[in-house]
Protein backbone atom coordinates (compact mmCIF):
# COMPACT_ATOMS: atom_id res chain seq x y z
CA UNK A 1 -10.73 4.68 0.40
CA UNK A 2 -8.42 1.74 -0.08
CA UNK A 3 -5.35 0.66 1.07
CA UNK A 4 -2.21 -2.14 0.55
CA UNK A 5 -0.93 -3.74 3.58
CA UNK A 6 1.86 -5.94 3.08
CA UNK A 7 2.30 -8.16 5.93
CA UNK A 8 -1.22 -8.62 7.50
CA UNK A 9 -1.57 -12.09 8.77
CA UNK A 10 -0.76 -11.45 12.50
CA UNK A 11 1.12 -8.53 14.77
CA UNK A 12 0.86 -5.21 13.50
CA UNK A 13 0.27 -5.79 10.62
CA UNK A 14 -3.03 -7.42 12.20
CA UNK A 15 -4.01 -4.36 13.71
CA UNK A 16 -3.35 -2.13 11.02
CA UNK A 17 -6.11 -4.05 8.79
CA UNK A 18 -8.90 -3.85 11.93
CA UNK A 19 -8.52 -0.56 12.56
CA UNK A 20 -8.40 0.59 8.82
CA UNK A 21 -11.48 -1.57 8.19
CA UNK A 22 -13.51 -0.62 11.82
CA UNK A 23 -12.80 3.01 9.84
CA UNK A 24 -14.65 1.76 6.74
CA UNK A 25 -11.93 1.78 4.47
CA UNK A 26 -11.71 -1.32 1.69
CA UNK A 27 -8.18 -3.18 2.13
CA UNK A 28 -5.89 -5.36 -0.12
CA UNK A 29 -3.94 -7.50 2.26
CA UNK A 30 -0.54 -9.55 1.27
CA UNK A 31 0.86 -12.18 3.63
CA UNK A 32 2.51 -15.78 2.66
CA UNK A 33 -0.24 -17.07 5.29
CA UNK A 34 -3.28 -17.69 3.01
CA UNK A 35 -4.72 -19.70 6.27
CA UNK A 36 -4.61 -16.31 8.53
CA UNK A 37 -5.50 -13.98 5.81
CA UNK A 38 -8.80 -15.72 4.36
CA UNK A 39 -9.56 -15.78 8.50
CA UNK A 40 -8.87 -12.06 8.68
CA UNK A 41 -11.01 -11.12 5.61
CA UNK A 42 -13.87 -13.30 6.36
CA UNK A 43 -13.99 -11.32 9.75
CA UNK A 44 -13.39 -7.84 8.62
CA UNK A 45 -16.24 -8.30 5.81
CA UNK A 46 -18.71 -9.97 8.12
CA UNK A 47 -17.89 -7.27 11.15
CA UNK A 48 -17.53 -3.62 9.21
CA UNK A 49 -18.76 -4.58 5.96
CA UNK A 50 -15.76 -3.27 4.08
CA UNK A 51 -14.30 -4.85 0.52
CA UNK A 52 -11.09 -7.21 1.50
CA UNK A 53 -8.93 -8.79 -1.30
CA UNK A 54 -5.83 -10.81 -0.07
CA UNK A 55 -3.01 -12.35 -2.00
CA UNK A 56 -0.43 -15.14 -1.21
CA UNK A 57 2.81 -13.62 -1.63
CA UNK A 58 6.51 -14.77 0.12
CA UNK A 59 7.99 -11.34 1.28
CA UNK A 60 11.21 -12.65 0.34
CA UNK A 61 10.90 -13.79 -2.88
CA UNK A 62 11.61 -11.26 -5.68
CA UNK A 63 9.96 -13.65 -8.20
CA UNK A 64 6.54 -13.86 -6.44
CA UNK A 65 6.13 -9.50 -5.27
CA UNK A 66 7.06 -9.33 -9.59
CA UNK A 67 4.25 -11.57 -10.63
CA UNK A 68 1.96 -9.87 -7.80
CA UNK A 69 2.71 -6.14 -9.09
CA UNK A 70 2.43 -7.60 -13.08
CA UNK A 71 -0.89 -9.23 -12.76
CA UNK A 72 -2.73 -6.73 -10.33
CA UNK A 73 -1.66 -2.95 -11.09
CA UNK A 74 -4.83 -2.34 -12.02
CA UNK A 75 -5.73 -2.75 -8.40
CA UNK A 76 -2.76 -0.28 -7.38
CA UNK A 77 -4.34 2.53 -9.36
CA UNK A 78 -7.27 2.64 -6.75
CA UNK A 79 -5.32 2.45 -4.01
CA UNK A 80 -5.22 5.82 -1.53
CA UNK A 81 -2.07 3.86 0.90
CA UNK A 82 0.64 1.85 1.26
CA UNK A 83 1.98 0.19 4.72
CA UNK A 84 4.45 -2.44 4.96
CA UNK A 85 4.50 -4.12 8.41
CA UNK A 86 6.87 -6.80 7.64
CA UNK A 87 9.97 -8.44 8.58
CA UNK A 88 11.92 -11.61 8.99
CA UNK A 89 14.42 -12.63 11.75
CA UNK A 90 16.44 -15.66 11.79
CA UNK A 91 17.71 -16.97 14.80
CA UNK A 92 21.22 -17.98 13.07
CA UNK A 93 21.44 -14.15 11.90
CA UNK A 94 25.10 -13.06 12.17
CA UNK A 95 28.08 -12.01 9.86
CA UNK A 96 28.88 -15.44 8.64
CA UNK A 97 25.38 -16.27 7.49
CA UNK A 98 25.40 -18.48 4.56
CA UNK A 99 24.52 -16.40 1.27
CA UNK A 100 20.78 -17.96 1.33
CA UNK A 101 19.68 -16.51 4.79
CA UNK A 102 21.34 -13.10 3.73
CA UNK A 103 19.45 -12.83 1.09
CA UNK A 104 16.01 -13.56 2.62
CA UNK A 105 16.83 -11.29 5.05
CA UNK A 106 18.12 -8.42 2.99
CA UNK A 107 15.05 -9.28 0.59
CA UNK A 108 12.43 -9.42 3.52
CA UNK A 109 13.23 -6.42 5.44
CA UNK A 110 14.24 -4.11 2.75
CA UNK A 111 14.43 -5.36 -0.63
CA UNK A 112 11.05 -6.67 -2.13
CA UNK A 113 9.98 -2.95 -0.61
CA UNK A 114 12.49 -1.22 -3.06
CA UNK A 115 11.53 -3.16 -5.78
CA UNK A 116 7.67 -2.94 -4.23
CA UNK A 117 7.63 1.09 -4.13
CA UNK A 118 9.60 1.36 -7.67
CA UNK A 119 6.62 0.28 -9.37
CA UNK A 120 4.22 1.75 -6.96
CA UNK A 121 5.79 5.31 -6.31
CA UNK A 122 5.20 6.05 -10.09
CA UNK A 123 1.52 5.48 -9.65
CA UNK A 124 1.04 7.77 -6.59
CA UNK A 125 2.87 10.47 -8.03
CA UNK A 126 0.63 10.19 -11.20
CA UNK A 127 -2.57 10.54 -8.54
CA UNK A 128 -0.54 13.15 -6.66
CA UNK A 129 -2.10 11.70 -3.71
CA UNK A 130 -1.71 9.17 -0.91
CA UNK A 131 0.49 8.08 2.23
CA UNK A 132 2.92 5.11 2.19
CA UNK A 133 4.36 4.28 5.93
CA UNK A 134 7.45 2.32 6.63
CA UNK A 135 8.14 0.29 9.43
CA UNK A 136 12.01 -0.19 10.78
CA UNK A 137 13.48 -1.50 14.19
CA UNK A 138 15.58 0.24 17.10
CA UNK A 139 17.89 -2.46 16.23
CA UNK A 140 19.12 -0.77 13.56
CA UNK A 141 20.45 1.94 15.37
CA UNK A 142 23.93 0.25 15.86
CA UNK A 143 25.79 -2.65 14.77
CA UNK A 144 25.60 -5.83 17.10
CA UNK A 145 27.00 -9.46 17.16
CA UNK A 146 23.54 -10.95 16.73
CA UNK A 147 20.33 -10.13 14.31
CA UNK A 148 23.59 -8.24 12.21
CA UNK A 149 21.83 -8.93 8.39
CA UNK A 150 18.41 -8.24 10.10
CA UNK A 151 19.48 -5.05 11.71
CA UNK A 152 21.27 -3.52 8.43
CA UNK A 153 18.30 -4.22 6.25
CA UNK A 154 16.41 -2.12 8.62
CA UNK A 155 18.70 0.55 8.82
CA UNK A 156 18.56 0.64 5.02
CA UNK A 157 15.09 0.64 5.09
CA UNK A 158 14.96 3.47 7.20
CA UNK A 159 17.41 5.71 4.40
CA UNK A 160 14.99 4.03 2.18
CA UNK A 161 12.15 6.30 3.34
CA UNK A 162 13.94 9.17 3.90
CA UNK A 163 15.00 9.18 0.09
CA UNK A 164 11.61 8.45 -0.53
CA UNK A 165 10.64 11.69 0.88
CA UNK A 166 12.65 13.62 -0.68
CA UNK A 167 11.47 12.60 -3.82
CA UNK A 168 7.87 13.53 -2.66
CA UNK A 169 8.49 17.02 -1.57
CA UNK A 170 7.34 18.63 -4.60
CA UNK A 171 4.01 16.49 -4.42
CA UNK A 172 1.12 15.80 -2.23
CA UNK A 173 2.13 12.42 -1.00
CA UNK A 174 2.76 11.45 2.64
CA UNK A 175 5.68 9.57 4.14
CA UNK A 176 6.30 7.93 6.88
CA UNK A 177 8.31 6.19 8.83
CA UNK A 178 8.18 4.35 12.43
CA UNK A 179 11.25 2.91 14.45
CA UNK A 180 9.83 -0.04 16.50
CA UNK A 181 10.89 -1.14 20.09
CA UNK A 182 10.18 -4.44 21.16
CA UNK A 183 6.30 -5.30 20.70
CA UNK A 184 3.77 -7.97 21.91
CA UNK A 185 4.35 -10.60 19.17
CA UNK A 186 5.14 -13.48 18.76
CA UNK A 187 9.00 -12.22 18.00
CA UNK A 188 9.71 -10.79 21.29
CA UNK A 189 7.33 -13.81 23.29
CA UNK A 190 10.41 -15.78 25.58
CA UNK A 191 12.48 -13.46 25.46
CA UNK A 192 14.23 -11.36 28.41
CA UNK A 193 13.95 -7.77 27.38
CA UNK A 194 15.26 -4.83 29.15
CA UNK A 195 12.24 -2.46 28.35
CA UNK A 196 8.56 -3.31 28.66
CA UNK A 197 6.98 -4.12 25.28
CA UNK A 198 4.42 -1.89 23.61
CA UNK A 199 1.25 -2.52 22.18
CA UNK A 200 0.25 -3.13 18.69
CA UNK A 201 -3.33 -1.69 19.45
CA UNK A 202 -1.91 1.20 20.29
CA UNK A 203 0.92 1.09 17.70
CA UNK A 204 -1.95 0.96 14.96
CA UNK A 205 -4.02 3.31 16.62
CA UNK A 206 -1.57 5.97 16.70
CA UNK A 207 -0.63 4.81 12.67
CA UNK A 208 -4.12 5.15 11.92
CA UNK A 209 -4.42 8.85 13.56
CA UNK A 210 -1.39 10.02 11.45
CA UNK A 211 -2.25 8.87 8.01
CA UNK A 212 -3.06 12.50 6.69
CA UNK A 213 -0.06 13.85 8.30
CA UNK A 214 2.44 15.59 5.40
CA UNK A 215 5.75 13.92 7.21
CA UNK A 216 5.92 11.44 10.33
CA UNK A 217 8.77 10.19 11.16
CA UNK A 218 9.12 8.92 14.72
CA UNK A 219 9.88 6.01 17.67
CA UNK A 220 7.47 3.01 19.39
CA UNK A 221 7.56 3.54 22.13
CA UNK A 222 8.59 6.70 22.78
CA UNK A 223 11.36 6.28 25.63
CA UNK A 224 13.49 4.81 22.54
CA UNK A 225 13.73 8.18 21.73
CA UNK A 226 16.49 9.63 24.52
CA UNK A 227 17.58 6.40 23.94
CA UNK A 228 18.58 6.64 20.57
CA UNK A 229 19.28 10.50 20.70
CA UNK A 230 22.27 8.92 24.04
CA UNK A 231 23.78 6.02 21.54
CA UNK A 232 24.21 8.66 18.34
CA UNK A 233 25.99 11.19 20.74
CA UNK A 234 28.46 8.62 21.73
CA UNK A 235 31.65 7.77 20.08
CA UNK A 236 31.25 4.11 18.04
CA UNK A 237 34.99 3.37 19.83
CA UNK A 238 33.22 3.87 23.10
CA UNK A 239 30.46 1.88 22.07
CA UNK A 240 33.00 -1.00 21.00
CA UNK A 241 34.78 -0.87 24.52
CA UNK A 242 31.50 -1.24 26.18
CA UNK A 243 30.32 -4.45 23.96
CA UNK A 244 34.11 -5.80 24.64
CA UNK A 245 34.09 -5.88 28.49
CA UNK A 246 30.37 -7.16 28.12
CA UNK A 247 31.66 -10.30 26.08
CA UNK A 248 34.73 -10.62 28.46
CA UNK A 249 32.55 -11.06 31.30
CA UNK A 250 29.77 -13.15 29.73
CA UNK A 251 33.25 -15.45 28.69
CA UNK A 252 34.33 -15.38 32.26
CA UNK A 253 31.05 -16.95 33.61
């Protein structure tokens, strides 16, 4: 089997291509890093002798996933999956972004996928086969005063899938969807986290063992799941009290 992994050059989306390949499956692999990915399938061809295309492609650009999907659905049709382990952050991310980092942002995390799975959708429904899995962030699971574009494109993302799921009941296509926690990349690297990180090994490994499930939709890790399950049951007016005294004090220091 084949699959598409947009977002392959390093993290997860790293992982994802090892483990897929250790499992002798042929891979198309999509980064804007044509350094990392000619690296990556030099070493997956040489190590499991599997097939490995890659393409150059800017996750935020519109322009460049339309002149990827024109010139290669041919390679689509013998696809069997889909995953998209990608993202941007911006360290400037807040409400009064200017328009251009919005729109990277919005594009990154949740647009180019739209457009991506618009063309793409069609094609699996045809084969009335195949998985496509989704990747969002726990930081979508509220509003905040920082990462604000970054989390709503994930949150979107995430209503994304489930639409996208819908749409698949009446066929034999798998969706799925993770909500990550803070991971060992180079994203979270520096910073002071509350929570330990998890693994992308084990992240991938656990993607890997649930491709042929009908419907996955769940958290990494785990322990963001009471979390999650605590902030929905509270009031947002609470939640706003709570963020205000924390600003007052951080002001008062």
């Amino acid at each position: 089997m084949s699959y598409l992994i947009f977002g392959a050059s390093s993290g997860l989306g790293k992982e994802l291509a090892y483990i897929l390949a250790k499992n002798s499956n042929n891979l198309i692999i999509i980064s804007r890093d044509e350094r990392d990915l000619k690296a990556i399938k030099s070493d997956l061809e040489n190590k499991f002798k599997v097939n490995v295309k890659y393409f150059v492609v800017n996750a935020s650009s519109y322009d460049e996933i339309k002149i990827f999907l024109n010139s290669n659905l041919n390679l689509l049709d013998e696809i069997h999956g889909i995953l998209f382990p990608v993202g941007m952050m911006e360290v400037r991310d807040q409400i009064l972004n200017d328009m251009s980092i919005s729109n990277s942002l919005i594009q990154a995390n949740m647009g180019v996928i739209a457009y991506f799975l618009s063309k793409v959708f069609p094609i699996l429904v045809k084969k009335n086969k195949g998985v496509i899995v989704g990747f969002g962030s726990i930081s979508g699971t509220l509003g905040r005063d920082v990462n604000s574009v970054y989390a709503a494109s994930k949150r979107g993302l995430e209503s994304l899938f489930e639409s996208l799921s819908i749409m698949a009941l009446n066929t034999k296509l798998k969706i799925q969807f993770y909500t990550i926690g803070y991971l060992d990349t180079n994203l979270s690297y520096g910073h002071k986290l509350l929570l330990p990180r998890g693994s992308t090994k084990k992240l991938a490994q656990i993607v890997y063992k649930n491709l042929n499930k009908n419907y996955k939709k769940t958290y990494y890790p785990l322990w963001w799941v009471a979390i999650v399950t605590i902030i929905k049951l509270l009031p947002f007016a609470l939640i706003r009290f709570f963020y205000k005294f924390l600003l007052s004090n951080s002001i008062k220091k």
